[in-house]
N, C-alpha and C. Protein backbone atom coordinates (compact mmCIF):
# COMPACT_ATOMS: atom_id res chain seq x y z
N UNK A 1 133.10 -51.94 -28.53
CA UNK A 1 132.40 -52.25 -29.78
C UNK A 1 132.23 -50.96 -30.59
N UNK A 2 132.49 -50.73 -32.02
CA UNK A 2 132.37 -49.75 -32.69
C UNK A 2 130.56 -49.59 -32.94
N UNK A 3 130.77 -48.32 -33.11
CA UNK A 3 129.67 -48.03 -33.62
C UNK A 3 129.08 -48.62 -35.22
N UNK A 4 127.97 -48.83 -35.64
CA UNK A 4 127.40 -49.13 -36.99
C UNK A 4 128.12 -47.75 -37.68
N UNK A 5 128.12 -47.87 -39.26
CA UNK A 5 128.31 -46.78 -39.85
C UNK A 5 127.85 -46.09 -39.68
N UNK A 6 126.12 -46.04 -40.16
CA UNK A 6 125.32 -45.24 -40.46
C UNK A 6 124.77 -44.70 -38.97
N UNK A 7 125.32 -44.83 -38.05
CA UNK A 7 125.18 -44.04 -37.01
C UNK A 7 126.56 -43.05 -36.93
N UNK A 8 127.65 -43.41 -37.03
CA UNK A 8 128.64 -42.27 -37.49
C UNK A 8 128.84 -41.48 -38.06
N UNK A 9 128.13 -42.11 -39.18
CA UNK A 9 127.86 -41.20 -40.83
C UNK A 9 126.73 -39.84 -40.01
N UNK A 10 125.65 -40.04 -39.54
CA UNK A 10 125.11 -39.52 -39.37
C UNK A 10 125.46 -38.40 -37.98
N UNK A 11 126.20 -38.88 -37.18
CA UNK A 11 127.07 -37.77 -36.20
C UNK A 11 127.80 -37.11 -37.17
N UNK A 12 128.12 -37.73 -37.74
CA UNK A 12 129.69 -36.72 -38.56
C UNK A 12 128.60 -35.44 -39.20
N UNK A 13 127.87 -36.02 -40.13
CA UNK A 13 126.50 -35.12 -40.68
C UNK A 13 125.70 -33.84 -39.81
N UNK A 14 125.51 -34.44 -38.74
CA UNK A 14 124.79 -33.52 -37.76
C UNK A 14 126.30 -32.70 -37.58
N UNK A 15 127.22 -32.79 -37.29
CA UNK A 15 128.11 -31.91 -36.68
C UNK A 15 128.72 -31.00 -37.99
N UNK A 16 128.72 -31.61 -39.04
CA UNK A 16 128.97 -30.79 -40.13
C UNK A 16 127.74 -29.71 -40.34
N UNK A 17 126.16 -29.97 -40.08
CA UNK A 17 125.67 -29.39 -40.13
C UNK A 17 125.52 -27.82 -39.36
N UNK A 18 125.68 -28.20 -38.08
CA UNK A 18 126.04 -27.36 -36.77
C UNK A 18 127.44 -26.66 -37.21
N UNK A 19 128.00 -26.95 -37.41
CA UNK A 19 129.54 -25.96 -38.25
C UNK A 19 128.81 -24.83 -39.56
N UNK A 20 128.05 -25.42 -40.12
CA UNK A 20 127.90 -24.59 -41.24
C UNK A 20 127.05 -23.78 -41.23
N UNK A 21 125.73 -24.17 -40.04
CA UNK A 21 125.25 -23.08 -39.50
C UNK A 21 125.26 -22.28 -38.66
N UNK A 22 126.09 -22.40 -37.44
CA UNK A 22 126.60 -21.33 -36.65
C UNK A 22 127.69 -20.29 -37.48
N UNK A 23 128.23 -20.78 -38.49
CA UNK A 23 128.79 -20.13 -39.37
C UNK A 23 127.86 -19.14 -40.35
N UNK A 24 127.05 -19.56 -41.04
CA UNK A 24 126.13 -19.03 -42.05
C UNK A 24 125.85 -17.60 -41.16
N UNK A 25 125.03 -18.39 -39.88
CA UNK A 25 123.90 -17.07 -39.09
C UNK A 25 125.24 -15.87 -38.33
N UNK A 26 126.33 -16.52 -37.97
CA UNK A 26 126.96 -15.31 -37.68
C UNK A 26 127.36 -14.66 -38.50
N UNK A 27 128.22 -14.61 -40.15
CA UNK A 27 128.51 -14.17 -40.95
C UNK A 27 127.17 -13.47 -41.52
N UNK A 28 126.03 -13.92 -41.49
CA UNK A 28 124.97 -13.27 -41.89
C UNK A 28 123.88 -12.38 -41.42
N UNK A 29 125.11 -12.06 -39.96
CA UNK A 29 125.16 -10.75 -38.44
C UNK A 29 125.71 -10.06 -38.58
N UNK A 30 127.08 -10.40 -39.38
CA UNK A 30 127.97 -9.19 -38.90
C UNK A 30 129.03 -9.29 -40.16
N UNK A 31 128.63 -10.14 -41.23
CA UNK A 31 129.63 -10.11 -42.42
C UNK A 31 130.56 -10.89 -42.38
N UNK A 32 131.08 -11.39 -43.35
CA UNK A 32 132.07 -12.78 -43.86
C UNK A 32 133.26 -12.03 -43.11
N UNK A 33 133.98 -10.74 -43.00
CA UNK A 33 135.19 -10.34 -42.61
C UNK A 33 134.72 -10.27 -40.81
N UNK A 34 134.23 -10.01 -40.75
CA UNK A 34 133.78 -9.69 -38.97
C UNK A 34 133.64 -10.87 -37.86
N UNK A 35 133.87 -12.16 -38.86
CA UNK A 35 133.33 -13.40 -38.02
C UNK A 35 135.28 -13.86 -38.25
N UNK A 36 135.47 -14.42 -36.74
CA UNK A 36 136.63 -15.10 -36.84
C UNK A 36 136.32 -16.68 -36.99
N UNK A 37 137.39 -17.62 -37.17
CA UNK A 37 137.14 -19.20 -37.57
C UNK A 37 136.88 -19.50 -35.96
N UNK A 38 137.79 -18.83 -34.78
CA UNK A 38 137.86 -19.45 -33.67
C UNK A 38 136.25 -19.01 -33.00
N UNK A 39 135.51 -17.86 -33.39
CA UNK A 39 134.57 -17.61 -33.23
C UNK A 39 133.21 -18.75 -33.39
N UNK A 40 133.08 -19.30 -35.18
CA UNK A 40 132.75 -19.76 -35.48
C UNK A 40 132.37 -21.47 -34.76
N UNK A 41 133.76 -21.79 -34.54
CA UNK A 41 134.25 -23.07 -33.91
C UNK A 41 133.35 -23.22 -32.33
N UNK A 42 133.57 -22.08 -31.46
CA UNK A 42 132.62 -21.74 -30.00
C UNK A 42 131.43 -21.88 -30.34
N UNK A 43 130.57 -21.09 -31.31
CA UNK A 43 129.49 -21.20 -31.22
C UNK A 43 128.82 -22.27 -31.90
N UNK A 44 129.74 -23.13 -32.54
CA UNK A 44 129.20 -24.73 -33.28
C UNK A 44 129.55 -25.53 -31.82
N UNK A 45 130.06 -25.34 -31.27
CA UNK A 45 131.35 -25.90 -30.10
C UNK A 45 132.15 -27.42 -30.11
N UNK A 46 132.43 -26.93 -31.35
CA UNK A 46 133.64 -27.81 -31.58
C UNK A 46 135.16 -27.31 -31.57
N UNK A 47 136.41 -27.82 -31.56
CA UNK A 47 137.51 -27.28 -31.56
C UNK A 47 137.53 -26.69 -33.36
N UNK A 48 138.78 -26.09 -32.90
CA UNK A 48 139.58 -25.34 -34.60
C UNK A 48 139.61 -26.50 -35.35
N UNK A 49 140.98 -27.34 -34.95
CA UNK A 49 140.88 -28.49 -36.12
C UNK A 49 140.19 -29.51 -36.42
N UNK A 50 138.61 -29.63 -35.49
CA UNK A 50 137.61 -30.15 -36.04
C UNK A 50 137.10 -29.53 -36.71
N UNK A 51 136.87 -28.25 -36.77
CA UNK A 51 135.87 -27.59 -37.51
C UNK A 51 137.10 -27.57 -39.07
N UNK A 52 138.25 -27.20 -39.11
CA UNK A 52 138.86 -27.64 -40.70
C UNK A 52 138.93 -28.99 -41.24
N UNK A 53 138.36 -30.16 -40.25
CA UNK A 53 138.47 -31.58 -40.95
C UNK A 53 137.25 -31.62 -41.63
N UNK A 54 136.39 -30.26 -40.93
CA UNK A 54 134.62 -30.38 -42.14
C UNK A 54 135.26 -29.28 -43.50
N UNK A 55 135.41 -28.53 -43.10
CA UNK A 55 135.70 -27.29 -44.03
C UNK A 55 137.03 -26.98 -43.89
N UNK A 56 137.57 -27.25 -45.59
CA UNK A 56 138.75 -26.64 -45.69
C UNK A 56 139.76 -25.43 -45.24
N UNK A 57 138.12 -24.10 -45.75
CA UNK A 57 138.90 -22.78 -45.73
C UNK A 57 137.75 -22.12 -45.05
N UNK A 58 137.68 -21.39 -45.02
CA UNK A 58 136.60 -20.33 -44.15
C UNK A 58 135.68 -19.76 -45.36
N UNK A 59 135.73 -19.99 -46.48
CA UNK A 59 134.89 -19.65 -47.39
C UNK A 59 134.54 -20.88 -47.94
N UNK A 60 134.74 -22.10 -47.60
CA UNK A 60 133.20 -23.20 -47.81
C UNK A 60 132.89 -23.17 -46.60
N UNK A 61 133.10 -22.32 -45.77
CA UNK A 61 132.03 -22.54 -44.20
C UNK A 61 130.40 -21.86 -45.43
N UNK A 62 130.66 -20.97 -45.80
CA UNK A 62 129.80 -20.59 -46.33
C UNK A 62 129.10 -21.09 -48.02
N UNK A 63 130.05 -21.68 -48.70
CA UNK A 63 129.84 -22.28 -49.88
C UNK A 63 129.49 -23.80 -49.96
N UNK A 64 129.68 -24.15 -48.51
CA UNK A 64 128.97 -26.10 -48.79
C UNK A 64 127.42 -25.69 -48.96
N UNK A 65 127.16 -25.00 -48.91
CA UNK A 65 125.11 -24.99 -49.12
C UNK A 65 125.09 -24.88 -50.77
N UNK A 66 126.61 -24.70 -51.60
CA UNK A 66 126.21 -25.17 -52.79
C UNK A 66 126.00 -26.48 -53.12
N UNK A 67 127.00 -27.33 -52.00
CA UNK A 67 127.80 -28.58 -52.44
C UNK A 67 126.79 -29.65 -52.79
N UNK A 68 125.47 -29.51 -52.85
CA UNK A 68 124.33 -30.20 -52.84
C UNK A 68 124.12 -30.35 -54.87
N UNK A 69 124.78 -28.81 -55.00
CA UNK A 69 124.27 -28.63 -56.66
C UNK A 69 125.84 -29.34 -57.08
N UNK A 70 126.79 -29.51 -57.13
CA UNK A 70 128.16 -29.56 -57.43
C UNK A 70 127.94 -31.02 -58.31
N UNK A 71 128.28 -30.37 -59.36
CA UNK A 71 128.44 -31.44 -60.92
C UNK A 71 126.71 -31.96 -60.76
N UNK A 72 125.64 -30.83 -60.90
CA UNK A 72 124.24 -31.33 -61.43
C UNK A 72 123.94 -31.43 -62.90
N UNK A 73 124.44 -30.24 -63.58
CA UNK A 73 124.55 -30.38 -64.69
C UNK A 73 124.86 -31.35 -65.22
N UNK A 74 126.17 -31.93 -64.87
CA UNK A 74 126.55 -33.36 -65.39
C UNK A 74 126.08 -34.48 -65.41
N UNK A 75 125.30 -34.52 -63.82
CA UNK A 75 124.41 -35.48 -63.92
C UNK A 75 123.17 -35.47 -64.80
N UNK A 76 122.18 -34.13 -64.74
CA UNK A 76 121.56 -33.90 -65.35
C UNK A 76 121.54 -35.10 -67.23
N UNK A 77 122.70 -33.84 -67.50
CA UNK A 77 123.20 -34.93 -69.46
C UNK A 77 122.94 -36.67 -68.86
N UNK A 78 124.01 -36.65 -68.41
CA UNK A 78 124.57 -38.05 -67.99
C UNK A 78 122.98 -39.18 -67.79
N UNK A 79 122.20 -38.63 -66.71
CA UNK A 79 120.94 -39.29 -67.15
C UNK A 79 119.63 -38.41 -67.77
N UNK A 80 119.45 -37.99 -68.57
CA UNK A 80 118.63 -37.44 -69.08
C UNK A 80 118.34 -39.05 -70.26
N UNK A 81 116.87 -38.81 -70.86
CA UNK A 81 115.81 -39.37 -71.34
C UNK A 81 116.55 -39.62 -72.86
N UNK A 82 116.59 -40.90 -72.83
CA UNK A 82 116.91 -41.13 -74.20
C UNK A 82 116.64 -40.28 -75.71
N UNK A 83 115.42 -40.05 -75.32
CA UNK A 83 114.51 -38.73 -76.33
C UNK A 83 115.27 -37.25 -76.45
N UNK A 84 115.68 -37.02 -75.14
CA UNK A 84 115.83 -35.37 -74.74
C UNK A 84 117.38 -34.97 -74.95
N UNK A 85 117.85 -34.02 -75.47
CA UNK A 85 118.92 -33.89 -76.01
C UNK A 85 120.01 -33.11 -75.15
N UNK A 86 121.13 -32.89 -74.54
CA UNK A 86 121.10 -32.18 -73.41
C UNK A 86 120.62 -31.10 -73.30
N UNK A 87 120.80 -29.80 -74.12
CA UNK A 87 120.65 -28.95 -73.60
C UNK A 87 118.84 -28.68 -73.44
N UNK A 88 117.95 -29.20 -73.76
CA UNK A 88 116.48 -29.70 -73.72
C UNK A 88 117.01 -29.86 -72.58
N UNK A 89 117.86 -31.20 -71.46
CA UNK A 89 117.04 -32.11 -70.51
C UNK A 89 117.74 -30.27 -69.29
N UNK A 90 118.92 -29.68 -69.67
CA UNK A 90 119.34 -29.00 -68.39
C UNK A 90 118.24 -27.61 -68.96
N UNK A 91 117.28 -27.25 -69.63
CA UNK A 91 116.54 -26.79 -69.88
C UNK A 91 115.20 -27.43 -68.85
N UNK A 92 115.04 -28.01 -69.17
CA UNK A 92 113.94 -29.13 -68.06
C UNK A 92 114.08 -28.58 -66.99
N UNK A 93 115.27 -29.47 -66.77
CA UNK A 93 115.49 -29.36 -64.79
C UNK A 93 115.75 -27.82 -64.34
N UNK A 94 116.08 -26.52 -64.95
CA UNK A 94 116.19 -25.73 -64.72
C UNK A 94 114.63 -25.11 -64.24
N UNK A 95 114.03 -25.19 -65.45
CA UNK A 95 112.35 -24.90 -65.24
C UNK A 95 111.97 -25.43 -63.75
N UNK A 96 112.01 -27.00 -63.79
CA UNK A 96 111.54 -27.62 -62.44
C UNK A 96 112.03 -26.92 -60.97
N UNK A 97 113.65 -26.36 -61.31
CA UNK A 97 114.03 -26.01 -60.09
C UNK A 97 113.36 -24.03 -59.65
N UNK A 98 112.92 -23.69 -61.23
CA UNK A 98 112.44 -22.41 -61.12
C UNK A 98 110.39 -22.81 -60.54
N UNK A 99 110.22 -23.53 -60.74
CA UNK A 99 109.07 -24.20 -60.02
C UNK A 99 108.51 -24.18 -58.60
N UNK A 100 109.95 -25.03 -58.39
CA UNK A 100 110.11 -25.58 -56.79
C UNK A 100 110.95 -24.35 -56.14
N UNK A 101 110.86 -23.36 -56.73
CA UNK A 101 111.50 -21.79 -55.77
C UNK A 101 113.35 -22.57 -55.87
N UNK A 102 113.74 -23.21 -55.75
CA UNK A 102 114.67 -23.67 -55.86
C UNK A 102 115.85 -22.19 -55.55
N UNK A 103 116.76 -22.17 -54.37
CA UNK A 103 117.59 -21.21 -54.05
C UNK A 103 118.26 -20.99 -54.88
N UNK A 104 119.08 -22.52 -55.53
CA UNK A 104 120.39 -22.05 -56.90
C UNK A 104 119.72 -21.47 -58.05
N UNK A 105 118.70 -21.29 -58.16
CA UNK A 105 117.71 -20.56 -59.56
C UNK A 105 117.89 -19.02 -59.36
N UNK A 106 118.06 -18.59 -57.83
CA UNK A 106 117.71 -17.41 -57.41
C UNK A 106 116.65 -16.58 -57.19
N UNK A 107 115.83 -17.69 -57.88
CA UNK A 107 114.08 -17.48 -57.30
C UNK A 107 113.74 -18.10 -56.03
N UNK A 108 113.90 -17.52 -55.47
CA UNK A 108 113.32 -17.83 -53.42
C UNK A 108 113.64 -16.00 -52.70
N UNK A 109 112.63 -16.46 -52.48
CA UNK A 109 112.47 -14.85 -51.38
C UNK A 109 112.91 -14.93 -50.06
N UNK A 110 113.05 -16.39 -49.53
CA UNK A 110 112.94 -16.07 -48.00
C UNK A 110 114.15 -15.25 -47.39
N UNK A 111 114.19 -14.61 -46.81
CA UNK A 111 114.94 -13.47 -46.25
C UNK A 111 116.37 -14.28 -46.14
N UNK A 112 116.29 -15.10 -45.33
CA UNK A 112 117.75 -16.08 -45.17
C UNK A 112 118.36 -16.62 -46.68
N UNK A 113 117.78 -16.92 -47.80
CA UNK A 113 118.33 -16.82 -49.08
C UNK A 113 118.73 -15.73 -49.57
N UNK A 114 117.96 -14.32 -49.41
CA UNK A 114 118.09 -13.36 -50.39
C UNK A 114 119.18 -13.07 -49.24
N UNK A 115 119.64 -12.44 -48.09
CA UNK A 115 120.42 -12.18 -47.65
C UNK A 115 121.94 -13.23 -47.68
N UNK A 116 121.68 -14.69 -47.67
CA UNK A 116 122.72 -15.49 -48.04
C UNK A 116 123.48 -14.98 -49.48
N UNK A 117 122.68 -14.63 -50.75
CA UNK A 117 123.37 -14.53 -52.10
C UNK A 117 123.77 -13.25 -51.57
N UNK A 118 123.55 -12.05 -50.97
CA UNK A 118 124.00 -10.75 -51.28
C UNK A 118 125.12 -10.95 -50.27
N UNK A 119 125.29 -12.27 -49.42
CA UNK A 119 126.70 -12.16 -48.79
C UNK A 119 127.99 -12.59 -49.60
N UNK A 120 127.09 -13.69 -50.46
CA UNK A 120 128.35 -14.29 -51.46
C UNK A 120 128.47 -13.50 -52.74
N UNK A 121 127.27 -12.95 -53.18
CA UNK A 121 127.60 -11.96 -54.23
C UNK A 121 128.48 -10.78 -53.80
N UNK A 122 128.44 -9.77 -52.39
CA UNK A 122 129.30 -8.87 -52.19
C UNK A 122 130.74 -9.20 -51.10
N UNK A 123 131.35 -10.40 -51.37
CA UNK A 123 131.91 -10.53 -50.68
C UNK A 123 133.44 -10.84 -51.79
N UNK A 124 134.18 -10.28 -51.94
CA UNK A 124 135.27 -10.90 -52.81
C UNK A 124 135.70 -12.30 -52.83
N UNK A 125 136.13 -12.53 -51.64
CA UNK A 125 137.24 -14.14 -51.77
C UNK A 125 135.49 -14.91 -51.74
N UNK A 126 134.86 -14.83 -51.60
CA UNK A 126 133.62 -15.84 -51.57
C UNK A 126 133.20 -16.02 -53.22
N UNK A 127 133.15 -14.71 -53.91
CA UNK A 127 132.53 -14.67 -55.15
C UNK A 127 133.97 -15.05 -55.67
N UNK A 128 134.98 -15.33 -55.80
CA UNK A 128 136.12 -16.21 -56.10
C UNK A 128 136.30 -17.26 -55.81
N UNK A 129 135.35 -17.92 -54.53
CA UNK A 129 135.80 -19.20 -54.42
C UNK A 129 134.56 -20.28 -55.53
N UNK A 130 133.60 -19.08 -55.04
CA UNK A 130 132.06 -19.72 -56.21
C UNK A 130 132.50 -19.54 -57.65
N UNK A 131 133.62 -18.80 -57.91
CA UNK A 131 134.56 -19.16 -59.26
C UNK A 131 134.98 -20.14 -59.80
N UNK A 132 136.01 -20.79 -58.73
CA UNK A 132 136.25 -22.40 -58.62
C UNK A 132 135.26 -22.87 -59.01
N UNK A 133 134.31 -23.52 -57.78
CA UNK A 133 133.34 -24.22 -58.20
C UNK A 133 132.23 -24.66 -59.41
N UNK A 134 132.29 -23.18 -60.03
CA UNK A 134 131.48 -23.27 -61.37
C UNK A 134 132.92 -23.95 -62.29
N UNK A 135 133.96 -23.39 -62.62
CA UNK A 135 134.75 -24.04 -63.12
C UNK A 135 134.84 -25.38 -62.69
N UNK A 136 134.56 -25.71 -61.93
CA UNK A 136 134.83 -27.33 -61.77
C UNK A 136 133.54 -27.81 -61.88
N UNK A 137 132.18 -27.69 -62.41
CA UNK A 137 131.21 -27.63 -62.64
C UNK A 137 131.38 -28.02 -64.45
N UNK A 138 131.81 -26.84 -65.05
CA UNK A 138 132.29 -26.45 -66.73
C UNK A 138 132.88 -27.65 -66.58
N UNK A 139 133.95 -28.44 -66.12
CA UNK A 139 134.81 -29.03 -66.36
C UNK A 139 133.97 -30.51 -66.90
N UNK A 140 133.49 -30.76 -65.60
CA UNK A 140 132.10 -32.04 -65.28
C UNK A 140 131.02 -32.24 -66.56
N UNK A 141 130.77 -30.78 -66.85
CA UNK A 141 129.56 -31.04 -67.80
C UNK A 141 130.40 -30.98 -69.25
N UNK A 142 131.23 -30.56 -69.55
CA UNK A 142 132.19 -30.57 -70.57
C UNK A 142 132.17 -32.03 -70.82
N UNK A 143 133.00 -33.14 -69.45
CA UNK A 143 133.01 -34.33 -69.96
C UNK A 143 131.76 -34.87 -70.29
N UNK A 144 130.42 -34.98 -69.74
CA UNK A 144 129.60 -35.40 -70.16
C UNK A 144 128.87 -35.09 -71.14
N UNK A 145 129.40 -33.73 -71.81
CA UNK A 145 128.77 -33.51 -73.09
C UNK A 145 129.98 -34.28 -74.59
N UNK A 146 130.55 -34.68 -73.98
CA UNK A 146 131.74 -35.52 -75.12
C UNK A 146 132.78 -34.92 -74.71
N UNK A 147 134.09 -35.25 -76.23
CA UNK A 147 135.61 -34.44 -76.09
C UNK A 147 135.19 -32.94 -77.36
N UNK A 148 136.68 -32.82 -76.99
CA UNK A 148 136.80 -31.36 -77.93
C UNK A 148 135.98 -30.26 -77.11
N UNK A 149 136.56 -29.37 -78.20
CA UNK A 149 136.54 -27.36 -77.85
C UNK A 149 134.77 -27.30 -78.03
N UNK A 150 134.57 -28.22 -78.64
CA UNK A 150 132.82 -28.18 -79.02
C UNK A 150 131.81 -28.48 -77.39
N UNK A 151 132.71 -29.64 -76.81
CA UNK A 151 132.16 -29.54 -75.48
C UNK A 151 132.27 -28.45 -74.32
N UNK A 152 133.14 -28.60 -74.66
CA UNK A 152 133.79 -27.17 -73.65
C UNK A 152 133.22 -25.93 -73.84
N UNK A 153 133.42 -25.27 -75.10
CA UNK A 153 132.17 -24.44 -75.34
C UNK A 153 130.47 -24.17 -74.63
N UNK A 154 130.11 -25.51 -75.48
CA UNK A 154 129.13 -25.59 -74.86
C UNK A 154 128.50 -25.59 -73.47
N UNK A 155 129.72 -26.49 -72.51
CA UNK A 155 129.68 -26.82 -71.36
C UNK A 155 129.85 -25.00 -70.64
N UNK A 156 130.56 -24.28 -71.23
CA UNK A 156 130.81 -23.06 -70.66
C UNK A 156 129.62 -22.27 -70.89
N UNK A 157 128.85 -22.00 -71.85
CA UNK A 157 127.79 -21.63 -72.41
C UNK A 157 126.63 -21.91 -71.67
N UNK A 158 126.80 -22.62 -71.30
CA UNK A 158 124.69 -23.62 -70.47
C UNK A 158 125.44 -22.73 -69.16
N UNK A 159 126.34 -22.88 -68.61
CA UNK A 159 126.75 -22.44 -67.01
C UNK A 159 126.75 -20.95 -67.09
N UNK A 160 127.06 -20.29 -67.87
CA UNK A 160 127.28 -19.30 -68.10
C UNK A 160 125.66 -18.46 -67.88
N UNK A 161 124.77 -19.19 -68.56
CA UNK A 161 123.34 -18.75 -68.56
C UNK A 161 122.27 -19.13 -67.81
N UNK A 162 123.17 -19.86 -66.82
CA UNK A 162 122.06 -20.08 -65.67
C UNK A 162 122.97 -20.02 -64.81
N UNK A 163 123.99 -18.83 -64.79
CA UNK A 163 124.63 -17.93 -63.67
C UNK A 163 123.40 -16.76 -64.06
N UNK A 164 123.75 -16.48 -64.92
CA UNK A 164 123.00 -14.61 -65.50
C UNK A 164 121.71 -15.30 -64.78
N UNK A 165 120.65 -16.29 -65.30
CA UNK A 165 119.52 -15.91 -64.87
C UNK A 165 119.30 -15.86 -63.70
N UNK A 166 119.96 -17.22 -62.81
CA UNK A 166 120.40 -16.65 -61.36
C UNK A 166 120.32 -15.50 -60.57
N UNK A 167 121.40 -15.22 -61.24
CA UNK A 167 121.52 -13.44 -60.66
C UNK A 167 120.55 -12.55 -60.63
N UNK A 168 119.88 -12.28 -62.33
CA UNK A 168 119.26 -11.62 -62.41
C UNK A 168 117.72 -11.91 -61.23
N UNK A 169 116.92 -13.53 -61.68
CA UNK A 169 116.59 -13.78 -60.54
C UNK A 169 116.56 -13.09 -59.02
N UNK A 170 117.52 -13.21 -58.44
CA UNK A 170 117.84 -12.85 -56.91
C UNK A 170 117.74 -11.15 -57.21
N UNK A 171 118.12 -10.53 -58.35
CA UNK A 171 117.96 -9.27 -57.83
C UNK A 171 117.18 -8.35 -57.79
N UNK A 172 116.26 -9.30 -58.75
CA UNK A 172 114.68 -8.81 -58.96
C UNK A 172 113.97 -8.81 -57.73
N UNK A 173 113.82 -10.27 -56.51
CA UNK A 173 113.61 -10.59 -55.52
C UNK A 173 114.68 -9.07 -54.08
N UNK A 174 115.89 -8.89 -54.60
CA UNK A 174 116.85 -8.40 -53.53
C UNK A 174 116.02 -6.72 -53.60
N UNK A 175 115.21 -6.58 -55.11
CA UNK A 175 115.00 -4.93 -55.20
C UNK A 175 113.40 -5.04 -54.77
N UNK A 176 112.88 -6.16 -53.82
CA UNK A 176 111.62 -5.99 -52.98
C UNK A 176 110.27 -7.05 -53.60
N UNK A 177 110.34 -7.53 -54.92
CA UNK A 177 109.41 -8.44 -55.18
C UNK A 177 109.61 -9.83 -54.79
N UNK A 178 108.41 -10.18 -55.01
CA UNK A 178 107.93 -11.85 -54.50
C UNK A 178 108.66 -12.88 -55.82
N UNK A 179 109.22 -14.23 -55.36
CA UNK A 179 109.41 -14.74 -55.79
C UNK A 179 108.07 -15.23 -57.06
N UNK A 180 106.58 -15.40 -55.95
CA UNK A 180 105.66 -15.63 -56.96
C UNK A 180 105.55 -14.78 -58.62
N UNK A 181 105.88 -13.23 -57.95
CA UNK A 181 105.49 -12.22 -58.72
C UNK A 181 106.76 -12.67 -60.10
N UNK A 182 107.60 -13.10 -59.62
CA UNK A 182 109.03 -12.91 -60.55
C UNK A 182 109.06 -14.36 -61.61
N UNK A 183 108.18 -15.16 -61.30
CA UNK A 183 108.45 -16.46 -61.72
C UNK A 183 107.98 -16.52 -62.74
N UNK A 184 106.28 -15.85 -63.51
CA UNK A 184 106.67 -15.63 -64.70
C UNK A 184 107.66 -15.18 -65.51
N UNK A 185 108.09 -14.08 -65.30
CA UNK A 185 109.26 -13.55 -66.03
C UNK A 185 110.59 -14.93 -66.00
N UNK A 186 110.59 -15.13 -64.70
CA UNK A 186 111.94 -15.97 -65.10
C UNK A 186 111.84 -17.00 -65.73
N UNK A 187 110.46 -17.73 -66.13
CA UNK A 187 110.52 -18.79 -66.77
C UNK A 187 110.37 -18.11 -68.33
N UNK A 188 110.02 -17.54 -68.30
CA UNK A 188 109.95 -16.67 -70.11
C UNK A 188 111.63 -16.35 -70.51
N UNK A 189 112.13 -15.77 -69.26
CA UNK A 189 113.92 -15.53 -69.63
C UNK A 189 114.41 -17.11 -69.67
N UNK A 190 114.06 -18.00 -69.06
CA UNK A 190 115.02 -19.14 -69.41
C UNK A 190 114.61 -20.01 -70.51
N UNK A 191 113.16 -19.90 -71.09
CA UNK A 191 112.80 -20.47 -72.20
C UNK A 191 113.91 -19.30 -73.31
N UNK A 192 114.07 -18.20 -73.46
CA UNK A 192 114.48 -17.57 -74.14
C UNK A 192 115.81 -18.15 -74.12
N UNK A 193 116.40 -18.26 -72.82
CA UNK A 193 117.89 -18.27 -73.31
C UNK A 193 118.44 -19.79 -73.52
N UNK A 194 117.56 -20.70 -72.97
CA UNK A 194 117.78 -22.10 -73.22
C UNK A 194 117.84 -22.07 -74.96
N UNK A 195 116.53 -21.54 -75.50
CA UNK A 195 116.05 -21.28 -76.90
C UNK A 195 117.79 -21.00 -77.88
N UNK A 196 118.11 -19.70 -77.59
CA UNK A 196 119.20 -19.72 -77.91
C UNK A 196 120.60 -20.40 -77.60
N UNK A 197 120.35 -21.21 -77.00
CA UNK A 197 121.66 -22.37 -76.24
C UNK A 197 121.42 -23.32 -77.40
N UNK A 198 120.16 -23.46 -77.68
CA UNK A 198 119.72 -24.72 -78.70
C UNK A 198 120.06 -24.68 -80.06
């Protein structure tokens, strides 16, 4: 007798989980180049080509902890408030996620975040693969902001400025302050730059 889905669904889940964190904590021991895949695979203890039927390449071992944000923006437009105009509603949810410490904001202190971004920020093929992803991000919110160079623009523009605050974010936090301490400022920088998006 087969199993129910949602009991499979949920093995498959747990074991994807266990892949991505025996991955994360060793790369975040000894560096994205220092960790091998077959390494990785032992200490999740699954085989090689289970561990590539979760993860493609060895750099979403470390980039699925975006895959949670992947095309938010889009959703964001897509249902935002009849009233609220997009760049207002990804103005919103940005605030909320600078609120809730939210990791993709780059406001969170906890040691395992601030050390996670300074692996993907100093790591080449990682900060190239988080290239992709924002581009396929631009692409998503492009369609949901309409057709034409006017969307696209735009769509490049909103991503573009809640990379910078991001960053800046995390490095305010990476050069020794509290997320608490930083959260005024970052909500004053994203009212500013939303302001000018508008």
């Amino acid at each position: 007798m087969s199993e129910p889905t949602g009991l499979r669904d949920r093995k498959k889940e747990r074991t994807r989980d266990a892949i991505g964190d025996a991955a994360v904590a060793l790369f975040l021991e000894r560096g994205f180049d220092g960790v091998s895949v077959n390494e990785i695979a032992a200490a999740a203890e699954v085989s090689k080509p289970t561990l590539f039927r979760y993860f493609p390449s060895k750099e979403d071992l470390v980039l699925h902890r975006f895959a949670d944000h992947q095309g938010e923006a889009a959703r964001v437009v897509r249902d935002r408030a009849p009233d609220a105009g997009p760049v207002t509603a990804l103005h919103r949810h940005f605030r909320a996620g600078l609120d809730r410490f939210d990791p993709v904001t780059g406001l969170n202190d906890h040691p395992e975040v601030v050390a996670f971004h300074r692996l993907v920020f100093a790591t080449p093929s990682l900060a190239a693969r988080l290239t992709q992803y924002q581009l396929e991000d631009e692409e998503a919110l492009a369609d949901a902001l309409g057709d034409g160079i006017q969307a696209r623009l735009r769509a490049a523009q909103v991503l573009a400025v809640q990379r910078v605050l991001a960053r800046t974010n995390w490095q305010k936090i990476a050069d020794g302050r509290t997320a608490v301490d930083v959260h005024p400022e970052a909500v004053a920088d994203a009212d500013v730059a939303f302001e000018q998006l508008g």
